[in-house]
Every structure is written in structure tokens, then in C-alpha cells.
PDB file of N, CA and C in Angstrom:
ATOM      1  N   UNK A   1      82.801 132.849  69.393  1.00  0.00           N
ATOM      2  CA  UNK A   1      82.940 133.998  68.518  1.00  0.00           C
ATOM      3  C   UNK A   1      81.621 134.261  67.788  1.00  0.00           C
ATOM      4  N   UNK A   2      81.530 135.757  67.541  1.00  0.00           N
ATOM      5  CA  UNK A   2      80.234 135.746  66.798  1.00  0.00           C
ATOM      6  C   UNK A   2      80.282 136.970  65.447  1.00  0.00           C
ATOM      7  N   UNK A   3      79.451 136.894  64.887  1.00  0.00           N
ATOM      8  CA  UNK A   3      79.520 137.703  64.155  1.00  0.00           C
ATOM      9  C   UNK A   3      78.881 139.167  64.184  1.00  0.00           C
ATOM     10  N   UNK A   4      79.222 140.238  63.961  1.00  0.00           N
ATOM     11  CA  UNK A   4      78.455 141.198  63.704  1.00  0.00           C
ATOM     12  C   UNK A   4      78.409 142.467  63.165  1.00  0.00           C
ATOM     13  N   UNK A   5      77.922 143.175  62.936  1.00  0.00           N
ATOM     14  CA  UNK A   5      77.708 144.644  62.053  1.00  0.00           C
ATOM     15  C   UNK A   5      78.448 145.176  62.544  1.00  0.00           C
ATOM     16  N   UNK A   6      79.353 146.445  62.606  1.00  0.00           N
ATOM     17  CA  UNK A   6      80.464 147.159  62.534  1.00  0.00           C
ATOM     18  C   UNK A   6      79.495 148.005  63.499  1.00  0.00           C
ATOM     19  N   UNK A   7      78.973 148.514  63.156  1.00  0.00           N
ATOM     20  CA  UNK A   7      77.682 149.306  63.865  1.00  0.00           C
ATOM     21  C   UNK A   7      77.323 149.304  65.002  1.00  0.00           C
ATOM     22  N   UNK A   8      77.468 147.633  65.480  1.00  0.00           N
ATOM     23  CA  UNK A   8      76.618 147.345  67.067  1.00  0.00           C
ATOM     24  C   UNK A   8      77.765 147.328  67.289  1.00  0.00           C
ATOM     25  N   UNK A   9      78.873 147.352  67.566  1.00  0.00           N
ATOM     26  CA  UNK A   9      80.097 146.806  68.416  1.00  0.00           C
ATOM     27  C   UNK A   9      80.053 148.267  69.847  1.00  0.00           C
ATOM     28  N   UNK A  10      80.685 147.919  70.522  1.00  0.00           N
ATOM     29  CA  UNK A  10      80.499 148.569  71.830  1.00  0.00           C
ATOM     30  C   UNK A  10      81.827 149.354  71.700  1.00  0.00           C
ATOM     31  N   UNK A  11      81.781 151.045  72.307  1.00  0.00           N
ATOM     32  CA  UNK A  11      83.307 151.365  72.596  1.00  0.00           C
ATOM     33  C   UNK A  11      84.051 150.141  73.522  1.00  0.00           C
ATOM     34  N   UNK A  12      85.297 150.141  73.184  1.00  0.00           N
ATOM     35  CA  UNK A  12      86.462 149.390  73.629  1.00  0.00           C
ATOM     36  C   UNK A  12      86.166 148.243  73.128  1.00  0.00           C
ATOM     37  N   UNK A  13      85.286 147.473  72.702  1.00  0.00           N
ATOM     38  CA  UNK A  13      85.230 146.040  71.731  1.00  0.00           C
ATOM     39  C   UNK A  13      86.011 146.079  70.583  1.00  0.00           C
ATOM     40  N   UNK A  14      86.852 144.870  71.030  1.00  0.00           N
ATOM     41  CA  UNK A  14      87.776 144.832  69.801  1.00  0.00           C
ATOM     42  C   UNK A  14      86.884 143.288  69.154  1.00  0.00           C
ATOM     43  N   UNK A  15      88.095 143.476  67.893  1.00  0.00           N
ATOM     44  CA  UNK A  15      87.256 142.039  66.903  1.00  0.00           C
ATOM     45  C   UNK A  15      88.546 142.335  65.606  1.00  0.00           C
ATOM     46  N   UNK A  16      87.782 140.992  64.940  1.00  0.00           N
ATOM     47  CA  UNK A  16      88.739 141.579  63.541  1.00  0.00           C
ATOM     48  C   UNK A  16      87.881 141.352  62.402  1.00  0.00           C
ATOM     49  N   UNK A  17      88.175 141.516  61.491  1.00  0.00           N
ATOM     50  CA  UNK A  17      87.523 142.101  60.085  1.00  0.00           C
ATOM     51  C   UNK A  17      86.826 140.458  59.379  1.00  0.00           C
ATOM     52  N   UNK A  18      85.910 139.798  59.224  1.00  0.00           N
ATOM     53  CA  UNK A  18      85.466 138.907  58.477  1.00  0.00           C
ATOM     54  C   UNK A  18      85.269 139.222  56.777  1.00  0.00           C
ATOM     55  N   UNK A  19      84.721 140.586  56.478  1.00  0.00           N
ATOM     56  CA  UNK A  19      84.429 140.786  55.053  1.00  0.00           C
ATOM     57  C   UNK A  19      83.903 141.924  55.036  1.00  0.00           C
ATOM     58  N   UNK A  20      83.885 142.634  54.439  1.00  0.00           N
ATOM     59  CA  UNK A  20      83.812 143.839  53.435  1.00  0.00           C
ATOM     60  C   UNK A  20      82.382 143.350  52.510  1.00  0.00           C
ATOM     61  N   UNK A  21      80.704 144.061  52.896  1.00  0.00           N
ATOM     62  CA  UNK A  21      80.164 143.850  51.964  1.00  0.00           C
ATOM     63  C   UNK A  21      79.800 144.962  51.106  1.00  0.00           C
ATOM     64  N   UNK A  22      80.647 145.484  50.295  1.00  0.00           N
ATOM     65  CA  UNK A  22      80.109 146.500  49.416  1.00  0.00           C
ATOM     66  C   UNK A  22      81.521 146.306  48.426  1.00  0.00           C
ATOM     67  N   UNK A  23      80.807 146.806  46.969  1.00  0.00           N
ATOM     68  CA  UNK A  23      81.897 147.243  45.933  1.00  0.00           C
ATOM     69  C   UNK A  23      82.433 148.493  45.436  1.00  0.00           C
ATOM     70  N   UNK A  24      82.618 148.857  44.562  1.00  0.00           N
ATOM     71  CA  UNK A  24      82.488 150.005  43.901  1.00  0.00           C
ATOM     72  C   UNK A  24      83.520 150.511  44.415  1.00  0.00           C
ATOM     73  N   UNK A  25      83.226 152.161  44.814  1.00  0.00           N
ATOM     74  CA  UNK A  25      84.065 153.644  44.996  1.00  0.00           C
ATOM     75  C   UNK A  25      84.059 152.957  46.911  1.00  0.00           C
ATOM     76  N   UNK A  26      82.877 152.763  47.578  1.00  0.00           N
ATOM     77  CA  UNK A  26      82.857 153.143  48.454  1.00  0.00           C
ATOM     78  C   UNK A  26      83.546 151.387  49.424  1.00  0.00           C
ATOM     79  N   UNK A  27      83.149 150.737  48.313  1.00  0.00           N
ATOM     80  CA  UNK A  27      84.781 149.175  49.220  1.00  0.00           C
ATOM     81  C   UNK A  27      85.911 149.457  48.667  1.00  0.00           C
ATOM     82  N   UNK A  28      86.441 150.029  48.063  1.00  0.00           N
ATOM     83  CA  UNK A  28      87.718 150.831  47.420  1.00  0.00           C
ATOM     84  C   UNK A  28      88.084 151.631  48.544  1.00  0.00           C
ATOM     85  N   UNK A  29      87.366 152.547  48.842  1.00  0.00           N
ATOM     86  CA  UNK A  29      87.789 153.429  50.126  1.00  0.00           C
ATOM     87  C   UNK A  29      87.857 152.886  51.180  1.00  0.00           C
ATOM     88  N   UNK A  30      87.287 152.013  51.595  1.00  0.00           N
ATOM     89  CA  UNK A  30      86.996 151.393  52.806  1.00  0.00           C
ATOM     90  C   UNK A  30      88.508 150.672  53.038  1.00  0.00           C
ATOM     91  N   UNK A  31      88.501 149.519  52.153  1.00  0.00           N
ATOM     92  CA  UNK A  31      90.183 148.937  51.714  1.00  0.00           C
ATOM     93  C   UNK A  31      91.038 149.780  52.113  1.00  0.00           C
ATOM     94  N   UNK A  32      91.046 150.813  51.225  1.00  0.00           N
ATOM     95  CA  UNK A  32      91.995 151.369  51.474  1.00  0.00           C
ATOM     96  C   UNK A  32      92.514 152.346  52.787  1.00  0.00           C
ATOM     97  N   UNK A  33      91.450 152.259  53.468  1.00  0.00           N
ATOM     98  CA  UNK A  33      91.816 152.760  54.837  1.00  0.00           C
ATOM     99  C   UNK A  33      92.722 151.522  55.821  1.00  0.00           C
ATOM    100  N   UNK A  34      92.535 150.446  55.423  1.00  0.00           N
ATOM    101  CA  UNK A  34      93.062 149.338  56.026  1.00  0.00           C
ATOM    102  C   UNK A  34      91.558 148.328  56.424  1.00  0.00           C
ATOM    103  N   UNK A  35      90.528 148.851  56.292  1.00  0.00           N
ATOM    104  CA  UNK A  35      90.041 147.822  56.769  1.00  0.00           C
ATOM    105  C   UNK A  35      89.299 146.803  55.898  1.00  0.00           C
ATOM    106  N   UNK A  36      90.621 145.461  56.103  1.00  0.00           N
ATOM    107  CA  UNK A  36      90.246 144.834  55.267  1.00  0.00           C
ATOM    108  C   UNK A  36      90.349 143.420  55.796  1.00  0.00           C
ATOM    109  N   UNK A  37      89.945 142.388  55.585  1.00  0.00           N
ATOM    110  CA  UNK A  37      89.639 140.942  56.419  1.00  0.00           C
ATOM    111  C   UNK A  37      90.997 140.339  56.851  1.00  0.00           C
ATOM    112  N   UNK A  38      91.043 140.458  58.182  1.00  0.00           N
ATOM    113  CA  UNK A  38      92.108 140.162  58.584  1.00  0.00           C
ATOM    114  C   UNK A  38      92.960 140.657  59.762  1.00  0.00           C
ATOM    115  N   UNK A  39      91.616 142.006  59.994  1.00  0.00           N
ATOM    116  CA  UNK A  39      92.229 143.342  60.102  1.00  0.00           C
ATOM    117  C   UNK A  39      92.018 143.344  61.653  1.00  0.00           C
ATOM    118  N   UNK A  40      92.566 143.487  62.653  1.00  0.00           N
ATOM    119  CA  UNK A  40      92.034 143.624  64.066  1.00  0.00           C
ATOM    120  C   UNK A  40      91.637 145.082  64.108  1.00  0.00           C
ATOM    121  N   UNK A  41      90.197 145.413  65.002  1.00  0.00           N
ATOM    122  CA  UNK A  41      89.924 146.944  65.302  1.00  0.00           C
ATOM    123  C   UNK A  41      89.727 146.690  66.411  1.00  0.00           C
ATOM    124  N   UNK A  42      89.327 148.299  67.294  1.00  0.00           N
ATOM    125  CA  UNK A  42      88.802 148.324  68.257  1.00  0.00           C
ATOM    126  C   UNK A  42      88.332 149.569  68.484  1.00  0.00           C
ATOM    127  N   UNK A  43      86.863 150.273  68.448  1.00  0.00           N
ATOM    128  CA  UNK A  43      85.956 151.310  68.947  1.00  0.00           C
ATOM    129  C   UNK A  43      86.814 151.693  69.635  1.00  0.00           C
ATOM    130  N   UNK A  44      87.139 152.777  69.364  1.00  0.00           N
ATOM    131  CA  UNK A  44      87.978 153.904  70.114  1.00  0.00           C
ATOM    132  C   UNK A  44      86.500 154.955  70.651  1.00  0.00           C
ATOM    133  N   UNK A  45      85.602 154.747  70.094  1.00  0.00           N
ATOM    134  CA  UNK A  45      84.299 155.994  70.930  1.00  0.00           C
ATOM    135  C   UNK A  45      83.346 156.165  69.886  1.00  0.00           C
ATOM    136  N   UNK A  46      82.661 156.871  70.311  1.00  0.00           N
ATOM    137  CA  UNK A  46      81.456 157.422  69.376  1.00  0.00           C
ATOM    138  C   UNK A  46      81.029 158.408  69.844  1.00  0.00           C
ATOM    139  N   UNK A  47      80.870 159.038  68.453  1.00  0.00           N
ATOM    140  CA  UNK A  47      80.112 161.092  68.576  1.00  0.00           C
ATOM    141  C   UNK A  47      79.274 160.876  69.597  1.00  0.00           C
ATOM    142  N   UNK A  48      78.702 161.770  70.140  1.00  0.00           N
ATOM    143  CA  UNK A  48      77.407 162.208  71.072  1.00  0.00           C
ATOM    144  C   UNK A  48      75.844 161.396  70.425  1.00  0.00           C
ATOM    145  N   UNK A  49      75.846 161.294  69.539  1.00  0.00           N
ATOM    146  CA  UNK A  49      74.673 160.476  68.349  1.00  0.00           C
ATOM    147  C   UNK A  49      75.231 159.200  67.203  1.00  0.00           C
ATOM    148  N   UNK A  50      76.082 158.807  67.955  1.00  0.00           N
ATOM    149  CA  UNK A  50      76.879 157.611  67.814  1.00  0.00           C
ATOM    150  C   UNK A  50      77.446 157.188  66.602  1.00  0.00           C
ATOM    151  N   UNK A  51      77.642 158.590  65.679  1.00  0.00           N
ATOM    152  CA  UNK A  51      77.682 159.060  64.599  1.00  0.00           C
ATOM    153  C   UNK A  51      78.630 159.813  64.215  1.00  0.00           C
ATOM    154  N   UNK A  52      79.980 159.911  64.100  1.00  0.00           N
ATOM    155  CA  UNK A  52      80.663 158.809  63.182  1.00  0.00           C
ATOM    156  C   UNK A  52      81.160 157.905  64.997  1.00  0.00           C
ATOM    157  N   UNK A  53      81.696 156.703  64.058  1.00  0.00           N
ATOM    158  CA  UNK A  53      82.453 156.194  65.267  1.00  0.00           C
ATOM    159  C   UNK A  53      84.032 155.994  64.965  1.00  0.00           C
ATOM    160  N   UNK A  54      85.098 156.601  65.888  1.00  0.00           N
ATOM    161  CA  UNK A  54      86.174 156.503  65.883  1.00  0.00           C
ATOM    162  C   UNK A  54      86.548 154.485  66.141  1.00  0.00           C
ATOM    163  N   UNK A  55      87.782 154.492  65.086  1.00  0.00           N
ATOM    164  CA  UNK A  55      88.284 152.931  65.345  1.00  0.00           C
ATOM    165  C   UNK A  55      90.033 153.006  65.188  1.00  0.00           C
ATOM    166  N   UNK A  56      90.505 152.263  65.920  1.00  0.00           N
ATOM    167  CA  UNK A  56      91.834 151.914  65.749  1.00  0.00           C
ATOM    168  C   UNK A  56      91.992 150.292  65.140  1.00  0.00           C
ATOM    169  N   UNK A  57      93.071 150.620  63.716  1.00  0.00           N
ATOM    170  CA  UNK A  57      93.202 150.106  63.019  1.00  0.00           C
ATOM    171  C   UNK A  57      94.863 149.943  62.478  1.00  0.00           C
ATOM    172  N   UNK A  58      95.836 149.253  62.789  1.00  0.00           N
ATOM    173  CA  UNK A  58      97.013 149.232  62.490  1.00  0.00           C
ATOM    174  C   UNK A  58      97.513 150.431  63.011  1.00  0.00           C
ATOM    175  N   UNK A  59      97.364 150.695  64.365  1.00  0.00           N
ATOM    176  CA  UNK A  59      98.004 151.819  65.117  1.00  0.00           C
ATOM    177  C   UNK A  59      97.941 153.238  64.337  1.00  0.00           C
ATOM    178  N   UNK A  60      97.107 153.106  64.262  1.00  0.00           N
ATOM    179  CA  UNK A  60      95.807 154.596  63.379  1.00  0.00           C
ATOM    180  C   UNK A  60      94.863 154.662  63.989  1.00  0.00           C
ATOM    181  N   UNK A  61      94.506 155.808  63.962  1.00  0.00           N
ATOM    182  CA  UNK A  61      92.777 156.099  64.122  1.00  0.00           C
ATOM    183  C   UNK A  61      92.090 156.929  63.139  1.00  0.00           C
ATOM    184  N   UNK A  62      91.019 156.337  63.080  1.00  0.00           N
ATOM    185  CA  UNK A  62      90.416 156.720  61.660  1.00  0.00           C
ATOM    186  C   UNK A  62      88.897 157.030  62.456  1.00  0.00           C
ATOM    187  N   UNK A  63      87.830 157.948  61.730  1.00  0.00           N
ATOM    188  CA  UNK A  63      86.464 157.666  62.182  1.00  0.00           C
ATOM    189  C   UNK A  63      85.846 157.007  60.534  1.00  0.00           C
ATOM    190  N   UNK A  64      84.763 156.482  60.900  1.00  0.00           N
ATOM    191  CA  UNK A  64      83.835 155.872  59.741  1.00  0.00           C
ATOM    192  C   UNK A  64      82.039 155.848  60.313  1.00  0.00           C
ATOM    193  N   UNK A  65      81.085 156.804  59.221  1.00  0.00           N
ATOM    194  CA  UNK A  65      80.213 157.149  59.323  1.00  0.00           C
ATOM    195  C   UNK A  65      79.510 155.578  59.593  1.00  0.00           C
ATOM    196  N   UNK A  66      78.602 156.003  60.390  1.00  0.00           N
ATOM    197  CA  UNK A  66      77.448 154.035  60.258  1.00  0.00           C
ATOM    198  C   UNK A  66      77.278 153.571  58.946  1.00  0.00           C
ATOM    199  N   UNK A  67      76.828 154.624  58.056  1.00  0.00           N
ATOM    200  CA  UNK A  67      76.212 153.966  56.991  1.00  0.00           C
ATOM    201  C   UNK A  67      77.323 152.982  55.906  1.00  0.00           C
ATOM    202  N   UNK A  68      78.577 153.518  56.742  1.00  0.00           N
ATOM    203  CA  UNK A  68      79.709 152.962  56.265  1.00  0.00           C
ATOM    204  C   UNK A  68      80.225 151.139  56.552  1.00  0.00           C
ATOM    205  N   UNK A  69      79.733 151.936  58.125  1.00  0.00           N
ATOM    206  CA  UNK A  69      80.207 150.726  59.295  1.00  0.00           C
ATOM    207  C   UNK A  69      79.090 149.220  59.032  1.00  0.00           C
ATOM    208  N   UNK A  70      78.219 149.664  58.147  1.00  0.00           N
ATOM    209  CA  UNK A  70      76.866 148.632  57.660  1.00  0.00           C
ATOM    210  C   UNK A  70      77.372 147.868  57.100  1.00  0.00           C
ATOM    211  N   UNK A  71      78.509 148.373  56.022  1.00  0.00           N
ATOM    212  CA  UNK A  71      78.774 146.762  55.588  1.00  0.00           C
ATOM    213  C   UNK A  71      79.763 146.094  55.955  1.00  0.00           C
ATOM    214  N   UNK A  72      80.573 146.217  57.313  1.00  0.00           N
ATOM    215  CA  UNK A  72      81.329 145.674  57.251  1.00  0.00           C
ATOM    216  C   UNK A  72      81.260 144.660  58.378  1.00  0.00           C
ATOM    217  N   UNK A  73      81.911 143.275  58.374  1.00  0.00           N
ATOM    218  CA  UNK A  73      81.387 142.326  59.166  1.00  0.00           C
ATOM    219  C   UNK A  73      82.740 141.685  60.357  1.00  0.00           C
ATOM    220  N   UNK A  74      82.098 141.706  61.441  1.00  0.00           N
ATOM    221  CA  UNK A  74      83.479 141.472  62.665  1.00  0.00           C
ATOM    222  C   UNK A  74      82.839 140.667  63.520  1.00  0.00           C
ATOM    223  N   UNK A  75      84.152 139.615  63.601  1.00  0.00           N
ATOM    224  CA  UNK A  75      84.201 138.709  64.836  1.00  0.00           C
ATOM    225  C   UNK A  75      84.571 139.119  65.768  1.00  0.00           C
ATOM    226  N   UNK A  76      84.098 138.811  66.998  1.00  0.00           N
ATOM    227  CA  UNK A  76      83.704 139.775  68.144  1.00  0.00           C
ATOM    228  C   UNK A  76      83.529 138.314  68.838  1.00  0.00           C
ATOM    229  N   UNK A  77      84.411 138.501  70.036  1.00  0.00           N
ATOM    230  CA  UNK A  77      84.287 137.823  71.637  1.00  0.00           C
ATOM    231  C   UNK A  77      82.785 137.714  71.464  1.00  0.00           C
ATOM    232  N   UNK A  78      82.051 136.531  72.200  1.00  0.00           N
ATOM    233  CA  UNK A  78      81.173 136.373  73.122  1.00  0.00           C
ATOM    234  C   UNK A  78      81.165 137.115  74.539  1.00  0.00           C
ATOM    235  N   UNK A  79      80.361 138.036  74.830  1.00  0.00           N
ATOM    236  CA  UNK A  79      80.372 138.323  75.980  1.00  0.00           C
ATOM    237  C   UNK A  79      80.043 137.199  76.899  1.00  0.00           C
ATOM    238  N   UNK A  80      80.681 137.148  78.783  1.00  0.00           N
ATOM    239  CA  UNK A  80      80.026 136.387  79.665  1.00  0.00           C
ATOM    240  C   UNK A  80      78.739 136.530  80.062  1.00  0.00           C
TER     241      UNK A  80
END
């Protein structure tokens, strides 16, 4: 297992949620979308400029901008 930025994950890579690094207004929102440690996702796609990226999250789909997807941290398969 490894760790990594919300950001690099590949469409169809799933993982689940390690931590949330931000406070304020904008880990409040984040939470409250569901994604919160514990949480299984999986890249449902990304815009044309990989910007926002769609994720499924407790049989939802939500999109979340990168600058969003920066702080949040996922365990993610080792690829072969």
C-alpha cells in the first residue's frame, strides 16, 4: 500500500481516505461531502485539463477541484 495525493490517483483507482490536511471553512466542506478517513473512493474521470476530477464516494458522485484534491491523502494499491 502506498500513500498519495488525491491529485495523482489515476481514473478508475480506487483507495481510501488516510487524512484530511487542511482546517478551517475549506476541511469543513470537504468532511462534509463525506470525504473523510475511512472513506473508500474511486476516480470516476477527469475534465479535459484534469480539472475538476469526478469521485465516487458512498454511492455518490461528487467532482472536487485539484487544489482541493491537495490535501487530501489516500491509500492506494501498489501497482504490478
Amino acid at each position: 500500500m502506498t500513500l498519495i495525493n488525491m491529485r495523482h490517483m489515476a481514473k478508475h483507482q480506487s483507495g481510501i481516505i488516510k487524512a484530511i490536511k487542511v482546517d478551517g471553512e475549506l476541511g469543513r466542506r470537504i468532511r462534509e461531502m463525506g470525504l473523510v478517513p475511512g472513506a473508500e473512493i474511486t476516480v470516476q474521470g477527469r475534465a479535459p485539463l484534469n480539472d475538476p476530477v469526478a469521485l465516487r464516494v458512498m454511492d455518490c458522485t461528487l467532482t472536487l477541484r485539484n487544489n482541493e484534491a491537495d490535501f487530501i491523502l489516500v491509500e492506494v494499491q501498489d501497482q504490478p
